[in-house]
Structure formats: C-alpha cells, structure tokens
C-alpha atoms as a PDB file:
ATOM      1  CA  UNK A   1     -50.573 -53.790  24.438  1.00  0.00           C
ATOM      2  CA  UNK A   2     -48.736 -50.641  23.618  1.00  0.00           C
ATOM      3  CA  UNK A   3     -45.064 -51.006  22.336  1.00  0.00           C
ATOM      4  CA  UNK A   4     -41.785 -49.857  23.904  1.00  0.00           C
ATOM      5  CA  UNK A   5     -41.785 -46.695  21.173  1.00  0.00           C
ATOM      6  CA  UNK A   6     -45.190 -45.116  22.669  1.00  0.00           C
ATOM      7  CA  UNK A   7     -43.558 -45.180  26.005  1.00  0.00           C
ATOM      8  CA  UNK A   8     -41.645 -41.896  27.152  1.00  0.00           C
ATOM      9  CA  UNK A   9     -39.453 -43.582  29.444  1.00  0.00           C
ATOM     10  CA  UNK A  10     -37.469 -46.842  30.114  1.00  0.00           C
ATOM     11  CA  UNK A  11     -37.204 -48.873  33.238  1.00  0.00           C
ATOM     12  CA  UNK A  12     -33.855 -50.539  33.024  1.00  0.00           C
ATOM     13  CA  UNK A  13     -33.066 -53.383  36.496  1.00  0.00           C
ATOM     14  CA  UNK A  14     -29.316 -54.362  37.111  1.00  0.00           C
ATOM     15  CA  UNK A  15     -27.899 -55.283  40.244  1.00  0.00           C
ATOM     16  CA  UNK A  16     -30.372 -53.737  42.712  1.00  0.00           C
ATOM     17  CA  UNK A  17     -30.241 -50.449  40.486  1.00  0.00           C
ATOM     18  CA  UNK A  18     -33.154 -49.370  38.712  1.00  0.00           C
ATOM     19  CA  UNK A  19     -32.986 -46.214  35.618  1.00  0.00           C
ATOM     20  CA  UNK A  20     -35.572 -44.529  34.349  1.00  0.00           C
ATOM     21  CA  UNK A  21     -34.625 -43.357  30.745  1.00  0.00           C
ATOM     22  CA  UNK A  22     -35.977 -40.444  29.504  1.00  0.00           C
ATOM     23  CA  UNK A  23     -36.174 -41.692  25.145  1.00  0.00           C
ATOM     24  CA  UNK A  24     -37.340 -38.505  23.230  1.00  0.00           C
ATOM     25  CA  UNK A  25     -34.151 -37.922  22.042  1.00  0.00           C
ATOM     26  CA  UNK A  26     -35.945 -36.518  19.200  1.00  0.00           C
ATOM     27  CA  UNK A  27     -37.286 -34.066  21.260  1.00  0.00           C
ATOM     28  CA  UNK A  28     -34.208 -33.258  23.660  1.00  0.00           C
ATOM     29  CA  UNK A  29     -36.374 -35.603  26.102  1.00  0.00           C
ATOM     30  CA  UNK A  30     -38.514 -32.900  26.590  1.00  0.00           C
ATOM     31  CA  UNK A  31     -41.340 -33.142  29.523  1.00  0.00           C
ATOM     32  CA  UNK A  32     -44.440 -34.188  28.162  1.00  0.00           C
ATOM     33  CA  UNK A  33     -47.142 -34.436  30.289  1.00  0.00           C
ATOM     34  CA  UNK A  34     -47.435 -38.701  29.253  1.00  0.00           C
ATOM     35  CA  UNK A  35     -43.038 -38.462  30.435  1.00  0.00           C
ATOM     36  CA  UNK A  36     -44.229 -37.054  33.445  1.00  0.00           C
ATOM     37  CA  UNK A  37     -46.878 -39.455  34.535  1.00  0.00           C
ATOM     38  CA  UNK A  38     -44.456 -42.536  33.449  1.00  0.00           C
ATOM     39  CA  UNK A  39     -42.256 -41.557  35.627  1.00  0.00           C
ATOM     40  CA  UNK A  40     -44.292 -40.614  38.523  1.00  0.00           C
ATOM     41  CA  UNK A  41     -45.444 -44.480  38.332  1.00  0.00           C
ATOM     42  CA  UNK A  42     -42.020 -45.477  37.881  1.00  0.00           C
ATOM     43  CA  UNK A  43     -40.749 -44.136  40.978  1.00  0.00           C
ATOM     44  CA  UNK A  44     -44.553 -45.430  43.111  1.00  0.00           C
ATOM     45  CA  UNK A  45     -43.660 -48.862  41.950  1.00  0.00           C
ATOM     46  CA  UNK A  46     -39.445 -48.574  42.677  1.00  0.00           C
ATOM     47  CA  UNK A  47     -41.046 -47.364  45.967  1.00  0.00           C
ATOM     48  CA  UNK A  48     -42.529 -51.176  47.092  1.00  0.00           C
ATOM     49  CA  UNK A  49     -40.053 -52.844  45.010  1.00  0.00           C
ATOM     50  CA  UNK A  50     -37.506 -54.787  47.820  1.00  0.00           C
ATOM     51  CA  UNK A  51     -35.177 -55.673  45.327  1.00  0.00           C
ATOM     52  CA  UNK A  52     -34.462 -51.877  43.933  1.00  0.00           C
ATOM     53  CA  UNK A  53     -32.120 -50.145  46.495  1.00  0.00           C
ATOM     54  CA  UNK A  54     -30.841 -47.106  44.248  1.00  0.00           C
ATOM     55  CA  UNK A  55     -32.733 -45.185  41.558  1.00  0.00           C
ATOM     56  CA  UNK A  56     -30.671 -44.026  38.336  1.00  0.00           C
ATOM     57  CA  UNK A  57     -32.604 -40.683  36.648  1.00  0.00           C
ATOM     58  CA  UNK A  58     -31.144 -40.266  33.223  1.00  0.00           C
ATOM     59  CA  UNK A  59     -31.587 -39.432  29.410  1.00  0.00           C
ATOM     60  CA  UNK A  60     -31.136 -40.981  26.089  1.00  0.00           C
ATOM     61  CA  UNK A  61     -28.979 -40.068  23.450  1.00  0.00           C
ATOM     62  CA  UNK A  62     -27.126 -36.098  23.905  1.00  0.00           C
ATOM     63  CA  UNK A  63     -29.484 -34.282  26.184  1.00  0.00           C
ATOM     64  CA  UNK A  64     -30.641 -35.150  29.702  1.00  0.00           C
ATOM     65  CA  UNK A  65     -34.139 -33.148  29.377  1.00  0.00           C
ATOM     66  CA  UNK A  66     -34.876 -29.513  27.437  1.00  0.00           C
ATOM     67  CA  UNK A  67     -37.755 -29.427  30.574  1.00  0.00           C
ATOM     68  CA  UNK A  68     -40.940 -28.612  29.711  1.00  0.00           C
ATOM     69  CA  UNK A  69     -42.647 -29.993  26.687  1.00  0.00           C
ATOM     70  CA  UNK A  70     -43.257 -26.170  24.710  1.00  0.00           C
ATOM     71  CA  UNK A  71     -44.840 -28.029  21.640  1.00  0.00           C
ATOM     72  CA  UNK A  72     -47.921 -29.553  23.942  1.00  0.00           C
ATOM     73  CA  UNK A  73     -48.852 -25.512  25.334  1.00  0.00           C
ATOM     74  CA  UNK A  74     -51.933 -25.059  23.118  1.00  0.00           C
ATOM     75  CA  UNK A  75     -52.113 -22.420  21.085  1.00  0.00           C
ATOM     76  CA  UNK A  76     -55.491 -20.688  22.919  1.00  0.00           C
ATOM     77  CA  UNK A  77     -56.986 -17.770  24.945  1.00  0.00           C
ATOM     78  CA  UNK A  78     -54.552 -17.097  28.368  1.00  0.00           C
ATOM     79  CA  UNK A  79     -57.381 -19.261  30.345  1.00  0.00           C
ATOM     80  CA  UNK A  80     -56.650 -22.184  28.317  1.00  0.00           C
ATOM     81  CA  UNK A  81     -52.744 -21.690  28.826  1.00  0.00           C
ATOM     82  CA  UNK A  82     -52.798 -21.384  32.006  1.00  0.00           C
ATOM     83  CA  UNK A  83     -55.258 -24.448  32.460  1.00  0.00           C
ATOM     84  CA  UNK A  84     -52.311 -26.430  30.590  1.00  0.00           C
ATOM     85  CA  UNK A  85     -49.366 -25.209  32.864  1.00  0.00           C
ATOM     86  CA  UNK A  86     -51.318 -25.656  36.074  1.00  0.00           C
ATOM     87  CA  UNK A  87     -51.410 -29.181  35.085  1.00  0.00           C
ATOM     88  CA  UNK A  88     -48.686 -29.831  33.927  1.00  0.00           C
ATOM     89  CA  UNK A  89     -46.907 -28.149  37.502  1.00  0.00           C
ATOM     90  CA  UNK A  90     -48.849 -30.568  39.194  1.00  0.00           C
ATOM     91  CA  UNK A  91     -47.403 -33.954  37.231  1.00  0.00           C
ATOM     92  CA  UNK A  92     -43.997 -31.923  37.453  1.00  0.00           C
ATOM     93  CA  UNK A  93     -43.961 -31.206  41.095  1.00  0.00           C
ATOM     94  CA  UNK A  94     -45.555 -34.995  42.058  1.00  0.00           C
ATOM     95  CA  UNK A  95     -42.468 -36.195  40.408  1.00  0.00           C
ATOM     96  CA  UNK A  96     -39.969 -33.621  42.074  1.00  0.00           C
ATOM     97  CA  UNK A  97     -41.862 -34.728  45.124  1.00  0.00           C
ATOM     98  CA  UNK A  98     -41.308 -38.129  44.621  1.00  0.00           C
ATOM     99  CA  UNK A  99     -38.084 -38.012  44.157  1.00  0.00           C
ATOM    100  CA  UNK A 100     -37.267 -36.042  47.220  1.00  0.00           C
ATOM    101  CA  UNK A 101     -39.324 -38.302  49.976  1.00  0.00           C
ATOM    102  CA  UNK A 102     -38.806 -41.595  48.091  1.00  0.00           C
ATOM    103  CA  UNK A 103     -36.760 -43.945  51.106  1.00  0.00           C
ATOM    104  CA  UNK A 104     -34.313 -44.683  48.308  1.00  0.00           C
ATOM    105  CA  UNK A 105     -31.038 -42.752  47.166  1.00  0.00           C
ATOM    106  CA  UNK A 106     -31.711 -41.056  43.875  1.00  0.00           C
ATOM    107  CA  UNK A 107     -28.754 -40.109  41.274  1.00  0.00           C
ATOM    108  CA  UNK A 108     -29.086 -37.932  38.519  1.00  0.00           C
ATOM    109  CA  UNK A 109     -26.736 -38.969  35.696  1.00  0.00           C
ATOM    110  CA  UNK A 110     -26.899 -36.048  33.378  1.00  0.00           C
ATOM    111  CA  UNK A 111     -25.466 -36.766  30.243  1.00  0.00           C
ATOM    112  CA  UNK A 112     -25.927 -33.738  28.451  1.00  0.00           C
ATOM    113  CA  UNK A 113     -27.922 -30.359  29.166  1.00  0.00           C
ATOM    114  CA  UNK A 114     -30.566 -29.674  31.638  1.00  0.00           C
ATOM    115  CA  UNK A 115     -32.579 -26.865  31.001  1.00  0.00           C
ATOM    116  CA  UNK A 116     -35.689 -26.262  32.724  1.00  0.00           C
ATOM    117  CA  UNK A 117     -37.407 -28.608  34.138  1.00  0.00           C
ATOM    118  CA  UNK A 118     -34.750 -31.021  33.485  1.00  0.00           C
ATOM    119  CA  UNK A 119     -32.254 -28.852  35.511  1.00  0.00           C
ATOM    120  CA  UNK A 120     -35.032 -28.837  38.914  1.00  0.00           C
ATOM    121  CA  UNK A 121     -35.587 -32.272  38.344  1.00  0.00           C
ATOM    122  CA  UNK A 122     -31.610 -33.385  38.566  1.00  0.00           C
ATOM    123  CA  UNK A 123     -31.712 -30.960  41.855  1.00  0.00           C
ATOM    124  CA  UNK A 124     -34.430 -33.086  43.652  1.00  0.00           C
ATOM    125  CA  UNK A 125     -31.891 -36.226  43.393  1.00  0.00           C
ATOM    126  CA  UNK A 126     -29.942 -36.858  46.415  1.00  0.00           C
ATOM    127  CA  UNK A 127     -26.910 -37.038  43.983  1.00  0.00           C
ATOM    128  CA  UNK A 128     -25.673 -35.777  40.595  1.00  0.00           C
ATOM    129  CA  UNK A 129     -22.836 -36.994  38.143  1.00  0.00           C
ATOM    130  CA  UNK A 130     -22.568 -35.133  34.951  1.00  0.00           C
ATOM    131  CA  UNK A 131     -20.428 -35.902  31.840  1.00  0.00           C
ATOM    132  CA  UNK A 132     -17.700 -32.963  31.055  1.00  0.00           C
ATOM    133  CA  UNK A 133     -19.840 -31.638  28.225  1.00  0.00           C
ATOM    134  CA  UNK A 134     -23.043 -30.976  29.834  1.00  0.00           C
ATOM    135  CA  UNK A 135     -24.504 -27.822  30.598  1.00  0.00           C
ATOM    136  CA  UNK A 136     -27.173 -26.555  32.567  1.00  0.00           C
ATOM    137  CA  UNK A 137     -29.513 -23.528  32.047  1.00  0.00           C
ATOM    138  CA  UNK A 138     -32.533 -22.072  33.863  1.00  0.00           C
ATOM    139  CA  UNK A 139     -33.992 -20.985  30.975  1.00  0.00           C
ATOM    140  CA  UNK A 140     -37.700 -20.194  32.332  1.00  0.00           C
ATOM    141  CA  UNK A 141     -36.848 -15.979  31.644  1.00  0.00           C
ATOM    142  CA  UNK A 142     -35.863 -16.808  28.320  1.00  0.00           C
ATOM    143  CA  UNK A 143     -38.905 -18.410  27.662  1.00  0.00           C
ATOM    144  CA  UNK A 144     -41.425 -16.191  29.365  1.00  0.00           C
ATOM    145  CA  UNK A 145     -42.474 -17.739  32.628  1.00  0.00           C
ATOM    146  CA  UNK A 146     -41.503 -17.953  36.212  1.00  0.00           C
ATOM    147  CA  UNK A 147     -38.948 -20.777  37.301  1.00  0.00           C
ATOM    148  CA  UNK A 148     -40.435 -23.536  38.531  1.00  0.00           C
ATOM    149  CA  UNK A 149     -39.577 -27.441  39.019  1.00  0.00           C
ATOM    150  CA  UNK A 150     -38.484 -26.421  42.567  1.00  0.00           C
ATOM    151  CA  UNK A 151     -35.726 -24.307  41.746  1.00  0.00           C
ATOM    152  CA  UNK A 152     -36.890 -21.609  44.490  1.00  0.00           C
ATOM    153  CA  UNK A 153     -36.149 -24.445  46.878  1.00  0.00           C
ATOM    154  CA  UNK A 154     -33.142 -26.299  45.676  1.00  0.00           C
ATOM    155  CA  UNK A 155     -31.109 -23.898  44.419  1.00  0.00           C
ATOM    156  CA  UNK A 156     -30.943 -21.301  47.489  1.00  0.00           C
ATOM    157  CA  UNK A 157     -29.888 -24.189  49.246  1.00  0.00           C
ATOM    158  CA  UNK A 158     -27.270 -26.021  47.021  1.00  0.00           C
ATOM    159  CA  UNK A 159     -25.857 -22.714  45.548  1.00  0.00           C
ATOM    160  CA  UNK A 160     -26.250 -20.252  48.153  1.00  0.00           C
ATOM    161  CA  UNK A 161     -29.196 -17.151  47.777  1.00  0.00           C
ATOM    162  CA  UNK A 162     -26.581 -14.796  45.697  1.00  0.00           C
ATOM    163  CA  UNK A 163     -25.675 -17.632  42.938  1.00  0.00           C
ATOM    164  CA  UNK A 164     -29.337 -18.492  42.777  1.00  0.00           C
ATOM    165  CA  UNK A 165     -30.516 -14.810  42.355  1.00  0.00           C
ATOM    166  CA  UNK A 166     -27.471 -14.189  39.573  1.00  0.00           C
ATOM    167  CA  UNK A 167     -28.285 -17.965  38.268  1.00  0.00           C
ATOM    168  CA  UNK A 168     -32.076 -16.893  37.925  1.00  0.00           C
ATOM    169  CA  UNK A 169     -31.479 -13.177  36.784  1.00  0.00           C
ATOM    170  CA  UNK A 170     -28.955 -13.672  34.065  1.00  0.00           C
ATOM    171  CA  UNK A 171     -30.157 -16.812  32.807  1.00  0.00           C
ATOM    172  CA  UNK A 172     -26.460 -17.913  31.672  1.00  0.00           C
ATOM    173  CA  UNK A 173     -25.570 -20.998  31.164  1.00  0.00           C
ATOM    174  CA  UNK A 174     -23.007 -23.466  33.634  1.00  0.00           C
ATOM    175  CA  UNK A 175     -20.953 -25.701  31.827  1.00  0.00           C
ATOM    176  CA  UNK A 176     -19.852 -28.573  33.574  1.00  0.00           C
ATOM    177  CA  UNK A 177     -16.748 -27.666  35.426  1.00  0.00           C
ATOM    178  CA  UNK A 178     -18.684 -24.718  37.045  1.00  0.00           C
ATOM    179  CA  UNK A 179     -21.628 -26.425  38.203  1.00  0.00           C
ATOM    180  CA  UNK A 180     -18.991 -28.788  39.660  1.00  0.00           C
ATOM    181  CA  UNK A 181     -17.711 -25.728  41.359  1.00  0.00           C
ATOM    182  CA  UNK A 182     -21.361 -24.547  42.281  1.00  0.00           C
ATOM    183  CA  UNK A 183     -21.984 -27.704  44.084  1.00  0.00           C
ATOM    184  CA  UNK A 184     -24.978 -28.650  41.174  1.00  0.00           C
ATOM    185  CA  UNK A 185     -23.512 -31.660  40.411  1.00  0.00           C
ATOM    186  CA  UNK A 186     -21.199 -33.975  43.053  1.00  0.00           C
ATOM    187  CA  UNK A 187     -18.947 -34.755  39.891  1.00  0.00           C
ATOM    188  CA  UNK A 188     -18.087 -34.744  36.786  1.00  0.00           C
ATOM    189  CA  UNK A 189     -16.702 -37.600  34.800  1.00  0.00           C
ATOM    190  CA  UNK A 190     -15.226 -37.208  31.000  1.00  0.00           C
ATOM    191  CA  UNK A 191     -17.698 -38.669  28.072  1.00  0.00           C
ATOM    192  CA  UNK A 192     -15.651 -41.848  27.531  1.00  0.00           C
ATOM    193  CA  UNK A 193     -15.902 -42.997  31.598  1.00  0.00           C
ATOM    194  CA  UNK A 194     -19.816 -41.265  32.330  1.00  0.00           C
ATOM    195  CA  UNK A 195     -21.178 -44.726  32.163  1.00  0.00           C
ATOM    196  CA  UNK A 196     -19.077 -46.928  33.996  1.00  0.00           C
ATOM    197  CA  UNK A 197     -18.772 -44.213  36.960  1.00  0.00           C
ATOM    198  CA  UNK A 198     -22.322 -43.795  37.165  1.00  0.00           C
ATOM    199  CA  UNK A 199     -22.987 -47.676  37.182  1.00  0.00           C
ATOM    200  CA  UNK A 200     -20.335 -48.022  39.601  1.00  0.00           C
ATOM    201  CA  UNK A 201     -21.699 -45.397  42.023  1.00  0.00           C
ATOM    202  CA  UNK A 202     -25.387 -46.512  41.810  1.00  0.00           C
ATOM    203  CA  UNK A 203     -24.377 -50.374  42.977  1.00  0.00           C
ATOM    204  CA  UNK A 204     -22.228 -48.696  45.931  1.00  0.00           C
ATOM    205  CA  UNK A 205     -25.401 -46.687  47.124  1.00  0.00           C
ATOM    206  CA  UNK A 206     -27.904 -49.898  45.955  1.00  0.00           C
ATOM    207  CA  UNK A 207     -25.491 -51.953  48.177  1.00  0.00           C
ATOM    208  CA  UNK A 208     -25.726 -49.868  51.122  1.00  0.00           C
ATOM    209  CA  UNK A 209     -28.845 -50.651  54.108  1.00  0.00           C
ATOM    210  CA  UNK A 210     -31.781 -48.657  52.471  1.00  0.00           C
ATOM    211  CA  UNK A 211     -33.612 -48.360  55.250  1.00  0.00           C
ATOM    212  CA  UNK A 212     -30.839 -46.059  57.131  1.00  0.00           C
ATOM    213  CA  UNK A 213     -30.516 -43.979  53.624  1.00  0.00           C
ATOM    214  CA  UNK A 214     -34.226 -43.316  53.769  1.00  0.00           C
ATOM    215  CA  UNK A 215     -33.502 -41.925  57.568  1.00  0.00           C
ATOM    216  CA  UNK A 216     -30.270 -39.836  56.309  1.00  0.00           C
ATOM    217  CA  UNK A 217     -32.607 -38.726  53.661  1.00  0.00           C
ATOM    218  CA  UNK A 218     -35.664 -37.879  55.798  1.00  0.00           C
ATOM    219  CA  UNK A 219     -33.488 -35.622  58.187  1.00  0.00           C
ATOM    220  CA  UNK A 220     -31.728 -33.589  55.111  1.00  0.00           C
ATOM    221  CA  UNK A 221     -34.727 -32.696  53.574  1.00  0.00           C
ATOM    222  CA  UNK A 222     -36.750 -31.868  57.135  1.00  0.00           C
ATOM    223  CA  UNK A 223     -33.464 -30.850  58.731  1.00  0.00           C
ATOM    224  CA  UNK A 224     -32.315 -27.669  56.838  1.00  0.00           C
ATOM    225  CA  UNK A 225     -35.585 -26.014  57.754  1.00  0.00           C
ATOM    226  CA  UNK A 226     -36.327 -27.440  61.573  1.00  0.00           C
ATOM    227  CA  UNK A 227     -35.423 -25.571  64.563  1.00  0.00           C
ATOM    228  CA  UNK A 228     -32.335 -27.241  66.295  1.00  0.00           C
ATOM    229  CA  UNK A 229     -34.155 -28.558  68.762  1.00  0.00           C
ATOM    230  CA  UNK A 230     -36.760 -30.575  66.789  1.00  0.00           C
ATOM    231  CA  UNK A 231     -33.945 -31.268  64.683  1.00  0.00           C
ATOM    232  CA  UNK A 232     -32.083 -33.422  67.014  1.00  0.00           C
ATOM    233  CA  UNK A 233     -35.490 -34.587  68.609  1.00  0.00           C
ATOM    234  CA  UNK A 234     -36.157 -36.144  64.582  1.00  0.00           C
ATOM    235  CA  UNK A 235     -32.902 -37.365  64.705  1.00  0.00           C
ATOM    236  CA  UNK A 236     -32.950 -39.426  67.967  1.00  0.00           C
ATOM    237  CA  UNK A 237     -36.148 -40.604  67.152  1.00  0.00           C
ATOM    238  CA  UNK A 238     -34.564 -42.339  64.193  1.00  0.00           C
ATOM    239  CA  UNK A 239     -31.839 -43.693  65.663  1.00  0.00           C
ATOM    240  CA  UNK A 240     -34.128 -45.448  68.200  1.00  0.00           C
ATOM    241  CA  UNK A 241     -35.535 -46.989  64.948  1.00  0.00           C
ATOM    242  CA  UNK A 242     -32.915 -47.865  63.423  1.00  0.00           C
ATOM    243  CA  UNK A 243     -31.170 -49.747  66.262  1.00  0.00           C
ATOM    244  CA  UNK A 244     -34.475 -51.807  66.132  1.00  0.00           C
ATOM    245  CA  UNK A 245     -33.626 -53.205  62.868  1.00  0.00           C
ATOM    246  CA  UNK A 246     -32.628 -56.461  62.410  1.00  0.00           C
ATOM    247  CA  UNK A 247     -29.175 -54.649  60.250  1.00  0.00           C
ATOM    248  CA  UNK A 248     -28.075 -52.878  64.017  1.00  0.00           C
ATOM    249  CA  UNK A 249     -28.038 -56.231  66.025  1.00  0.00           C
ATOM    250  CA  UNK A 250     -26.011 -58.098  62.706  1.00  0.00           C
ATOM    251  CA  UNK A 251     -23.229 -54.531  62.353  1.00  0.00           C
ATOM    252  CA  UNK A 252     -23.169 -54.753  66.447  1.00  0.00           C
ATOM    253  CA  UNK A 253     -21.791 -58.709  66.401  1.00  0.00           C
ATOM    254  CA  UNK A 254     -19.876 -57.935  63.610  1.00  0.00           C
ATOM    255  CA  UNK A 255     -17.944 -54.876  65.130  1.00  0.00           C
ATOM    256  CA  UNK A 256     -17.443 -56.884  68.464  1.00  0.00           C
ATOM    257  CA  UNK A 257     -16.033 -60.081  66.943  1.00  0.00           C
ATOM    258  CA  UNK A 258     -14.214 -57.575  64.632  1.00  0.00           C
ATOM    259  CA  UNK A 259     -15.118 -59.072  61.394  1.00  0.00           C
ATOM    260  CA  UNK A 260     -16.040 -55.660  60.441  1.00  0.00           C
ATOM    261  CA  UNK A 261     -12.420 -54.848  59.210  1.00  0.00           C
ATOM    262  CA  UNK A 262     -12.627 -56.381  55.784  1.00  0.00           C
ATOM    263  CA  UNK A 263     -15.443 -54.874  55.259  1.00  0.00           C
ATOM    264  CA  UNK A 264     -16.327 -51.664  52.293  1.00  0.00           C
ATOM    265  CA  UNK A 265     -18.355 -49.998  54.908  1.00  0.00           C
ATOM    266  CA  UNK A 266     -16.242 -50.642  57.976  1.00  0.00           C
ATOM    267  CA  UNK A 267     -14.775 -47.476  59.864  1.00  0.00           C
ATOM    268  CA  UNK A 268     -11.300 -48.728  61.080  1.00  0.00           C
ATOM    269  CA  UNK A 269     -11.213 -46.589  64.434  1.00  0.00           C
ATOM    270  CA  UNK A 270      -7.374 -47.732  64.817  1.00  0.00           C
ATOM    271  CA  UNK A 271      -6.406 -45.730  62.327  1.00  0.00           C
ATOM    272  CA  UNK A 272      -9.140 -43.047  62.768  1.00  0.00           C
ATOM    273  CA  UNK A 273      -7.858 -42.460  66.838  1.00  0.00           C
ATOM    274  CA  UNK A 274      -3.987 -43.307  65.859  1.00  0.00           C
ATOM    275  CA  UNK A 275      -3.583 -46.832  67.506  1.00  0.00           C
ATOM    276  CA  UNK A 276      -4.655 -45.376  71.027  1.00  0.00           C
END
C-alpha cells in the first residue's frame, strides 16, 4: 500500500466539506501529471459521495500551485515534447472540466501564488478566497507556450476581453488587492484569518440544498453562451425539477406556517417590500 508521502494530494472530510491539498510544497505544488490524475479521481469520487456538499481546492505550505510541472517535459526531439504536453492538457483540462460541471460548489482557497495552471485551475471554481499576500501570474509567455488551463475561457468572462488581452500580453503579475478588484478572486482575507474564513464559507455553501447549487451552476456555465431564449427555456426546465424535490414541498410548509423566519436562508419579504 503506498504511503501518504507518494501521494500528490490530500483528501481532508469536515463537516460536509471535502479539500483536496495540493502537498509538493517542495515543488511550489507544481502539476505533475500523477497531481493531476489524483485529483481528477478526487473530484469523480466527491461526485457520488452524499455526504460531501462543498469542495475546498487548495495548497500546502506558501504557494497554491506554480502550474505545470516544467521538471517532467523531457528533454527530447519537438515530437516527443509535444507528445508530453498533449497529455498532460488532457489530465489538465479533465480536471478544469471537472471542476466546472461537478453538481457541487467548488472554492478555491489560494493561499499563495497561482501561476499557470494553478491560476486556470482557481478560475474553473465557482468561488475564490485568497490570502492578502498572494499573487497571480499567467506566466505561459514567459515560459514559451500558449496559455492554456482554460484561461481563453475564464478570463474573457471574469475580467472582461481588454484585461484578459493586457493580462495575457504583459504577463504582469496581480497581487491580491487587484485581482480583488479584477473580480479573480470574490475576496481576500489577511494571512492570520485565511483559514477560518475559508472554513467558514465552505460549511455555509456545504450547508446549502446541493441539488439547487448544481442547477444555479448548470445555467452559469451554459447560460453566458445560450441565446436568451434557450436560456430561459434551460431555466424553466429546472425549476420544474426542482419543485419536484422533496426540499420544495419541506421550504413551501415552512414559508406558509412561517417557520421560515429564524431561518439562515430565509428571505424576510416584510422587510424586503417595507411592511406592505
């Protein structure tokens, strides 16, 4: 049986909320291809696992991930390189994948830079925290390739096409209050609180009716690229779904017999319509 130190990653399970640990902190948690595949059965078995409602993507010790593992690219003909990278693109974007159609909320909780592959993977999360000394770089120019890790997808989308192109182009690097401003990250917590905040936003979304997350989620990722009228077709077709569930019928009685009032997820509409 292979030992915890000839694993990549770490599945860690507390109160419905399951993190997968990068630990090559030796390595800046750099992508290997073995990191890769770990992960990518990490997040199939999260997938049919009831008792997991949020998944936590994070790294161990300073860096969140340096992205692609440089020291595996063998040192060959251009054939052979390019064999390696076409691989290794495919464990990447199954991931990346993954993480965008899983029906669970996904938070990236960057605790220190994301370059790379690092930085596409914390855009396929639903959410991202980041710690007030983290920094995030494209890096792919620097190193001689094309971006990749979805970047051409995300970023147009969560920075707008100009940032993305000057992001790209320049190659500079965001500290944390910028990508804050940018709309990378959702926020950004000093060093001291990172944990606690991040532990007490994954139970809130953990604690929340995963099945209507997986809908929300569904319709953001299909949404932003769906004519308006299959839009709200999609979106009508899951509300028929969801009012099917077992969770509509219980959030029905409780709204009627007002029990709903005390509680976290209630939506006092006295005070939303003034009293009227």
């Amino acid at each position: 049986m292979s030992s915890n130190s000839d694993h990549h990653i770490r599945v860690e399970h507390t109160d419905g909320v399951a993190t997968i640990r990068f630990t090559r902190p030796s390595k800046h948690n750099a992508a290997s291809g073995q990191l890769l595949l770990e992960t990518l059965e990490a997040l199939y078995r999260l997938e049919s696992d009831d008792s997991v409602g949020a998944i936590v993507l994070t790294g161990e010790g300073a860096v969140f991930s340096a992205g692609f593992d440089l020291e595996e690219v063998p040192m060959g003909p251009a054939s052979e390189i390019q064999s390696h990278f076409r691989l290794k693109a495919l464990y990447y974007h199954a991931v990346i994948h993954m993480l965008a159609r899983i029906e669970k909320p996904t938070l990236a909780a960057i605790n220190g830079p994301a370059v790379g592959g690092g930085l596409g993977m914390s855009l396929a999360c639903d959410l991202a925290v980041c710690t007030d000394r983290a920094t995030f770089l494209p890096a792919w120019m620097s190193i001689g390739i094309a971006n990749d890790a979805s970047s051409s997808f995300y970023l147009p989308r969560i920075v707008g096409y100009r940032r993305a192109m000057e992001w790209l182009l320049t190659n500079r690097t965001l500290a944390a209050d910028e990508a804050y401003e940018w709309g990378v990250v959702n926020r950004v917590f000093s060093e001291a609180d990172f944990q606690s905040r991040v532990d007490e936003i994954a139970r809130q979304l953990a604690a929340a009716p995963t099945h209507l997350q997986g809908l929300v989620k569904n319709r953001i990722q299909e949404g932003s690229s769906e004519a308006l009228e299959s839009c709200t077709e999609h979106e009508v077709q899951n509300v028929i779904a969801s009012v099917g569930h077992p969770h509509f019928a219980e959030r029905l009685a409780m709204f009627r017999s007002k029990e709903m009032r005390s509680s976290a997820l209630a939506v006092d509409l006295d005070a939303v319509c003034g009293g009227q």
